[in-house]
C-alpha atoms as a PDB file:
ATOM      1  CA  UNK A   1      38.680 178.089 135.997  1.00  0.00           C
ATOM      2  CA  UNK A   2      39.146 174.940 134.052  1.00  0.00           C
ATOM      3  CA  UNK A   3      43.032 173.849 133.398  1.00  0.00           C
ATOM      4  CA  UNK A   4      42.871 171.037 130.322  1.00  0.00           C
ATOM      5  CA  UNK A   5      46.429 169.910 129.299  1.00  0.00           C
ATOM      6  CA  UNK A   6      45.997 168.599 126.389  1.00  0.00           C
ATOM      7  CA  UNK A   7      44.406 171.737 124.865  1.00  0.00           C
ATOM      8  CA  UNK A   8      43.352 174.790 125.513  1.00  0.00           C
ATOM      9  CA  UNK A   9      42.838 176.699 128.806  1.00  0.00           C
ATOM     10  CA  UNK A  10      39.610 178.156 129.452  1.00  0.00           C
ATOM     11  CA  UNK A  11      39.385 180.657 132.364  1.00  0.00           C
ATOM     12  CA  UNK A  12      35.956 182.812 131.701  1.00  0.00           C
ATOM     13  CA  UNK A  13      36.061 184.568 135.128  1.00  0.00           C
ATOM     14  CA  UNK A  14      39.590 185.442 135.828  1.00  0.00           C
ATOM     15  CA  UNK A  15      40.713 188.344 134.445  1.00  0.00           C
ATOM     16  CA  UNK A  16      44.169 188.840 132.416  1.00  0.00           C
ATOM     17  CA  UNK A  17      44.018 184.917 132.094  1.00  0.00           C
ATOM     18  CA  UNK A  18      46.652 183.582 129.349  1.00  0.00           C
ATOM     19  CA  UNK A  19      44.761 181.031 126.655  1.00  0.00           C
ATOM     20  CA  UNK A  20      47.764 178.726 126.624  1.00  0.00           C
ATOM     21  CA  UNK A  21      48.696 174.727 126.056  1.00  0.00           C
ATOM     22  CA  UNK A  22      50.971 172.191 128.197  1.00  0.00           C
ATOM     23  CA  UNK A  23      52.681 170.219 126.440  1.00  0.00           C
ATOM     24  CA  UNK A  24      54.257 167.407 128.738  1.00  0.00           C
ATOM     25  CA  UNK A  25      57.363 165.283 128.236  1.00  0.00           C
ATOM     26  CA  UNK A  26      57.485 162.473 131.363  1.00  0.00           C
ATOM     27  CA  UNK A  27      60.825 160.205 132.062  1.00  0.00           C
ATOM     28  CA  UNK A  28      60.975 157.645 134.524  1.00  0.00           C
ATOM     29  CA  UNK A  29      62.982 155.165 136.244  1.00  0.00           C
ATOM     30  CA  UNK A  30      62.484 152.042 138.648  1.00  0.00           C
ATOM     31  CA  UNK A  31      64.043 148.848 140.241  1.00  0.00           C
ATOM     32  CA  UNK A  32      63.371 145.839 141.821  1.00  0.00           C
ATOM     33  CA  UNK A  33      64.937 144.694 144.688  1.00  0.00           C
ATOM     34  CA  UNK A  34      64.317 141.447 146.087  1.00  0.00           C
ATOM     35  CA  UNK A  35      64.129 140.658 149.539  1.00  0.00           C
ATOM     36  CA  UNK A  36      63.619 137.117 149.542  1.00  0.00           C
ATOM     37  CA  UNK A  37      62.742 134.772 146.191  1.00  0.00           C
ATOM     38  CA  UNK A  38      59.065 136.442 146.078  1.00  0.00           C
ATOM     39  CA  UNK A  39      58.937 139.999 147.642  1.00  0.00           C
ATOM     40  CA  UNK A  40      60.430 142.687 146.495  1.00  0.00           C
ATOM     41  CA  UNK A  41      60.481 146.441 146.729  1.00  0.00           C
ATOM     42  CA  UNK A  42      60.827 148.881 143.306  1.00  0.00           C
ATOM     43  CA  UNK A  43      61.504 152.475 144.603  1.00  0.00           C
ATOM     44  CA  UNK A  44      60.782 154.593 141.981  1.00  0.00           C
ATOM     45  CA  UNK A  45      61.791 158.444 140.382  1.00  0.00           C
ATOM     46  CA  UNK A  46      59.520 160.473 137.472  1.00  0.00           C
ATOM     47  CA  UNK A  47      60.236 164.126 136.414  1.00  0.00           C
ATOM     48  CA  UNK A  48      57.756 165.852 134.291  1.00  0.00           C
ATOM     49  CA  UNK A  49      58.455 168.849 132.113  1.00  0.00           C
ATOM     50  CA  UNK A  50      55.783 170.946 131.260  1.00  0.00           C
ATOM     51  CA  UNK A  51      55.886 173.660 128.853  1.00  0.00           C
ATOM     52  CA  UNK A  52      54.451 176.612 129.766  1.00  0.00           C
ATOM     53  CA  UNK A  53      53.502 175.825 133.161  1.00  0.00           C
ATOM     54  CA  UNK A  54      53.893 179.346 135.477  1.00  0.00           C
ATOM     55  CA  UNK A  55      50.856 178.206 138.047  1.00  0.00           C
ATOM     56  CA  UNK A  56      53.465 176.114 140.522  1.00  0.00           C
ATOM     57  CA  UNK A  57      56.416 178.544 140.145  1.00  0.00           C
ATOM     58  CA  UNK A  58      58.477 175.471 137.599  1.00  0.00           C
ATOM     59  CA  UNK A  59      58.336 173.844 134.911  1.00  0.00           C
ATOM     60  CA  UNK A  60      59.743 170.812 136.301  1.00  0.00           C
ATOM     61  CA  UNK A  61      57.297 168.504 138.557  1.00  0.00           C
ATOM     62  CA  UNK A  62      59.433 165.513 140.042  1.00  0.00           C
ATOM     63  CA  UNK A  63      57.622 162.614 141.521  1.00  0.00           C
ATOM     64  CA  UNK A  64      59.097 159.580 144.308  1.00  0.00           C
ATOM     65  CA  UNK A  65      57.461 156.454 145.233  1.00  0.00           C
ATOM     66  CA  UNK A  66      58.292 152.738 146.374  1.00  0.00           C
ATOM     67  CA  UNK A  67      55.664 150.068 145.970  1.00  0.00           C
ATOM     68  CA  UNK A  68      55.879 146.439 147.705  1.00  0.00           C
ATOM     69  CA  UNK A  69      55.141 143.448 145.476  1.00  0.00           C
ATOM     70  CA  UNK A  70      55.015 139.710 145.533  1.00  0.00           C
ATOM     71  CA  UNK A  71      56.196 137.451 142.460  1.00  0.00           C
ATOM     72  CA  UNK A  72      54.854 133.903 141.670  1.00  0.00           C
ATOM     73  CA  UNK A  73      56.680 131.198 140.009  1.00  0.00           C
ATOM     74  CA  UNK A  74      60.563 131.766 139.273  1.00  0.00           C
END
């Protein structure tokens, strides 16, 4: 079985298989906080809604990270 979101779904050898699209609408948010003049940390948040998605049970697939970084100059 081959899931492709941007078109299509092709599924040959299951049985009773829906031919349906995903259409995907993504928001995110981040910020930066500095620990010192150079590192900082940006925790991060991203939902995803995809339409017609019944595999996972929702339609709704939130994401979390926090990535370390460095800044040069000012």
């Amino acid at each position: 079985m081959r899931y492709d979101f941007n078109g299509p779904m092709t599924c040959d050898q299951v049985p009773g298989c829906p031919d349906t699209t995903h259409f995907q609408a993504h928001l995110g948010v981040a910020a930066r906080w500095y620990a010192n003049n150079h590192l900082f940390f940006r925790p991060a948040a991203d939902v995803h809604y995809v339409h017609n998605l019944f595999e996972f049970g929702s339609k709704w697939v939130p994401r979390f990270s926090v990535g370390v970084g460095y800044s040069f100059g000012r």
